[in-house]
C-alpha atoms as a PDB file:
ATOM      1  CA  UNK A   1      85.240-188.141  21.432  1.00  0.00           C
ATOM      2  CA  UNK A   2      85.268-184.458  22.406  1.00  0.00           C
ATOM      3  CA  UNK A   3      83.692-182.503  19.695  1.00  0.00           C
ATOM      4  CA  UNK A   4      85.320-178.603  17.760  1.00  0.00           C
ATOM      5  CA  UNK A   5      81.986-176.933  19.431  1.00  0.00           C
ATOM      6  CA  UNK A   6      82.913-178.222  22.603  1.00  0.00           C
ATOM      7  CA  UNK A   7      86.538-177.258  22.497  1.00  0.00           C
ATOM      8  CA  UNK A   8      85.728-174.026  21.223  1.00  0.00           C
ATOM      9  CA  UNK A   9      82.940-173.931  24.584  1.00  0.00           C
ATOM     10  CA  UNK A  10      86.121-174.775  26.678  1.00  0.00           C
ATOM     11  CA  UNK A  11      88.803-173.052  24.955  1.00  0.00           C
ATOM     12  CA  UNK A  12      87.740-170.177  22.768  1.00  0.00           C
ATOM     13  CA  UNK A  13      88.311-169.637  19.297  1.00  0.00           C
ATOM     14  CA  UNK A  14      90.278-172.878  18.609  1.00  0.00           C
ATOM     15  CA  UNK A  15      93.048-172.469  15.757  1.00  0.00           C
ATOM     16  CA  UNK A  16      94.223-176.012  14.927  1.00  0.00           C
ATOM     17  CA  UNK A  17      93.817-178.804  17.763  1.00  0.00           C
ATOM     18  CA  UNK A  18      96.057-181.323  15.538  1.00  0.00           C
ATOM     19  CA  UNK A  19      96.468-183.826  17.909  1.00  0.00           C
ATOM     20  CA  UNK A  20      95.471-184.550  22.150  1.00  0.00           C
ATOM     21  CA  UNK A  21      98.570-182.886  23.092  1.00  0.00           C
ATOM     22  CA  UNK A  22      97.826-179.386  21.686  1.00  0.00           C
ATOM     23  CA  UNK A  23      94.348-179.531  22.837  1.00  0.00           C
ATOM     24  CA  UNK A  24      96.114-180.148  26.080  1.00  0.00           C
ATOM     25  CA  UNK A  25      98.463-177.372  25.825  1.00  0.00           C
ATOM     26  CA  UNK A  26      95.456-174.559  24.676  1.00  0.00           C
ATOM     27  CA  UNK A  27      93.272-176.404  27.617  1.00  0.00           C
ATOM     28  CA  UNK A  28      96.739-175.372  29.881  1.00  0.00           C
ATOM     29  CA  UNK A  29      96.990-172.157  28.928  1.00  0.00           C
ATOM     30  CA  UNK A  30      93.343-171.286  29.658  1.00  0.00           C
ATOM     31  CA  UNK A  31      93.249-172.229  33.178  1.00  0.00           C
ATOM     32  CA  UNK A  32      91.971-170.210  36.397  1.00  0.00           C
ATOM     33  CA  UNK A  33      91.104-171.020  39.500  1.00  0.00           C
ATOM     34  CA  UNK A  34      89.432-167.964  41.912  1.00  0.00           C
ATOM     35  CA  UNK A  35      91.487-165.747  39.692  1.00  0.00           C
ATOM     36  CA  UNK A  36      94.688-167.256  40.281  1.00  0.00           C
ATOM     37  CA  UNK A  37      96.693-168.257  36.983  1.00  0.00           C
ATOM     38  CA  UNK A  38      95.939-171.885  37.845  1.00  0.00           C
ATOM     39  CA  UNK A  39      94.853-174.486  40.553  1.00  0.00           C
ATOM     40  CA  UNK A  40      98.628-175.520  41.893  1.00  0.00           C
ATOM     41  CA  UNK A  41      98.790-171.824  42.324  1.00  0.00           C
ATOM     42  CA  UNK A  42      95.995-170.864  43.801  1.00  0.00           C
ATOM     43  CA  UNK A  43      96.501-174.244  46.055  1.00  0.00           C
ATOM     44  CA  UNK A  44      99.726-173.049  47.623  1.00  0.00           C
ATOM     45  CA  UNK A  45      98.609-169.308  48.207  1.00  0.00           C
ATOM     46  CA  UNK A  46      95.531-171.269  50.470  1.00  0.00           C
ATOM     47  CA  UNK A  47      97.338-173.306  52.249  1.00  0.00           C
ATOM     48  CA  UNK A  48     100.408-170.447  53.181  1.00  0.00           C
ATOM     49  CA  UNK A  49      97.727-167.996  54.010  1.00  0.00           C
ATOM     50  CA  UNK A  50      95.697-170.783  56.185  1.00  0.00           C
ATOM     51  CA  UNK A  51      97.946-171.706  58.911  1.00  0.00           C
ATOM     52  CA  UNK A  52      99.171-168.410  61.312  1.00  0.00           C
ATOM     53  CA  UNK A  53     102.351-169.651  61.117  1.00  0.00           C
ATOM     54  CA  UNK A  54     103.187-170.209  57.240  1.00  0.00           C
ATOM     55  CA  UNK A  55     100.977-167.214  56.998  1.00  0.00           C
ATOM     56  CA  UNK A  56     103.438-164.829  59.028  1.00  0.00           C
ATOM     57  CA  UNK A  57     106.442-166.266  57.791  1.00  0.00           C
ATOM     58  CA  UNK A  58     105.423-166.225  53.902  1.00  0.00           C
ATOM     59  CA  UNK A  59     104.402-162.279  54.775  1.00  0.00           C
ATOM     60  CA  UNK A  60     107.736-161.881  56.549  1.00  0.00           C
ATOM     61  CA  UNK A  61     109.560-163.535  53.586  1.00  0.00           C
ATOM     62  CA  UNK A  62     107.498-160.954  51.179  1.00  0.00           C
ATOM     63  CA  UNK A  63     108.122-157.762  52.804  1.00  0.00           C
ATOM     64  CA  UNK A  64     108.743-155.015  50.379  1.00  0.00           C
ATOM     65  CA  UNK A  65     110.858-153.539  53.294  1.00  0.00           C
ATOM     66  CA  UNK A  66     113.542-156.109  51.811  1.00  0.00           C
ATOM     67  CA  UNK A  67     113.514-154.417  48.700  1.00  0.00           C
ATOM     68  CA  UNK A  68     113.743-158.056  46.847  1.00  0.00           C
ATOM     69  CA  UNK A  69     111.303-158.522  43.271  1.00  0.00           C
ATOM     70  CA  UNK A  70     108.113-160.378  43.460  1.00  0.00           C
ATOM     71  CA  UNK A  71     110.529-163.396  41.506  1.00  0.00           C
ATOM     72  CA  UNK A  72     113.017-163.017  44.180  1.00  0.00           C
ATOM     73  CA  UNK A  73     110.373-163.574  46.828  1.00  0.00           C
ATOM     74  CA  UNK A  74     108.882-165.721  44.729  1.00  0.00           C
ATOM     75  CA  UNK A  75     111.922-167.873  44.938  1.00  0.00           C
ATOM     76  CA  UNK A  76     111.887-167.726  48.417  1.00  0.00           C
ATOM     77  CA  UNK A  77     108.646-168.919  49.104  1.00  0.00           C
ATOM     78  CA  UNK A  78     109.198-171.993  46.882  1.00  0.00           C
ATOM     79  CA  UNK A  79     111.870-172.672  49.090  1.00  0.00           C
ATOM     80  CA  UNK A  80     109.939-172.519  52.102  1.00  0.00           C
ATOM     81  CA  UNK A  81     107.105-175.052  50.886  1.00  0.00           C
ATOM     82  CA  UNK A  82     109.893-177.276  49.336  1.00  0.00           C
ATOM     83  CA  UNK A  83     111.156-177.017  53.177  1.00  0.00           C
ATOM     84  CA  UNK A  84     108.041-178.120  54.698  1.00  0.00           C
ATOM     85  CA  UNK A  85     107.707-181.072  52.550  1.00  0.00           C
ATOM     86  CA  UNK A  86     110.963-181.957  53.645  1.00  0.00           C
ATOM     87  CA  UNK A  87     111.331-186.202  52.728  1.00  0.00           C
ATOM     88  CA  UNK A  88     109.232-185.586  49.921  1.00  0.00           C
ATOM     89  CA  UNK A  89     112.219-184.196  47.617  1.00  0.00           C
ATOM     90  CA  UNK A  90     114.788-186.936  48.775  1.00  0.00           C
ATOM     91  CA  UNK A  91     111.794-189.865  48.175  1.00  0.00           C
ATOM     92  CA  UNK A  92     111.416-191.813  44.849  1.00  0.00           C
ATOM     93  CA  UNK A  93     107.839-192.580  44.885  1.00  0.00           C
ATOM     94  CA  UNK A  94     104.416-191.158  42.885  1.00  0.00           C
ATOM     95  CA  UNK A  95     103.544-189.248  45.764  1.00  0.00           C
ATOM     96  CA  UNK A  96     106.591-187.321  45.204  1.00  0.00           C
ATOM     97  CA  UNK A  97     106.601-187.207  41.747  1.00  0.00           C
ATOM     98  CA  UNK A  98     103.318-186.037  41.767  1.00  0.00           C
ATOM     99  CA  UNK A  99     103.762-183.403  44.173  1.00  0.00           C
ATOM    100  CA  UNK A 100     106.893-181.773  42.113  1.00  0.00           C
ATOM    101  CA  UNK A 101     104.981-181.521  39.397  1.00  0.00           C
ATOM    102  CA  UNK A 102     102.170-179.362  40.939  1.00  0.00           C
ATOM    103  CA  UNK A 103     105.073-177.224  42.402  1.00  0.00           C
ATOM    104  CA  UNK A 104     106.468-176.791  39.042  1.00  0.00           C
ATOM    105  CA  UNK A 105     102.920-175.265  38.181  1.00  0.00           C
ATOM    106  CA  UNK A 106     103.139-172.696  40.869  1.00  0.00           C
ATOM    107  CA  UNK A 107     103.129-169.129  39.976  1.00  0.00           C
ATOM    108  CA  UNK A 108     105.415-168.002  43.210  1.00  0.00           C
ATOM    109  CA  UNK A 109     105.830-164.609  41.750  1.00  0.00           C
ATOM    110  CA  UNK A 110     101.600-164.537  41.871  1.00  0.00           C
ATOM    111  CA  UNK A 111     101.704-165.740  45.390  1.00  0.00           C
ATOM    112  CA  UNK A 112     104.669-163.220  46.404  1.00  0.00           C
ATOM    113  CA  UNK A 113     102.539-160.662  45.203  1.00  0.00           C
ATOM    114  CA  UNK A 114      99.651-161.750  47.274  1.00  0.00           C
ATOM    115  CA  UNK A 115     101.913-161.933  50.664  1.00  0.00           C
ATOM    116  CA  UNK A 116     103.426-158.400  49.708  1.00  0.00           C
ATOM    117  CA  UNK A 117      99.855-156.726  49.968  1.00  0.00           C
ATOM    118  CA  UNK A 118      99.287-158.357  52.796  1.00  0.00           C
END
């Protein structure tokens, strides 16, 4: 059993944890990852930025020569990766449930933002 000091170590000054699915949800809302909002986020900016090819296109996509919003490119880029996995999104499997759930986590406006720099 995980103990209020330890949730407080992990989470910060802890209100009410009434239950495993609030500590869940303040454990959530507290991620990082390299200073990205979260893993799944960080995730897809490394693997767009570490191919040449999804690289140049996810820049291409970001341009702020298009004059499109961060969410607009955002958007876009979702797209794109939902492209590449391709059978993934027509498949009923775990693998594919799995894999919409970390792209549901995805902060594409974050990653935009990181291609528009660029």
């Amino acid at each position: 059993m995980i103990t209020k000091q330890e949730i407080e170590r992990i989470c910060g000054d802890v209100k009410t944890v009434n239950s495993p699915h609030t500590l869940a949800a303040q454990l959530i809302a507290k991620e990082e990852c390299n200073g990205w909002s979260n893993q799944e986020t960080w995730t897809a900016n490394l693997w767009l930025a570490n191919e040449q090819v999804t690289s140049e296109h996810a820049r291409d996509l970001c341009d702020p020569a298009h004059g499109r919003t961060k969410y607009e490119n955002g958007r876009l880029l979702q797209e794109y990766v939902q492209g590449l996995a391709g059978r993934l999104y027509g498949e009923a499997s775990m693998r594919a449930d799995m894999f919409g759930c970390a792209m549901a986590r995805v902060e594409w406006h974050e990653v935009a933002e990181h291609f528009e720099e660029r």
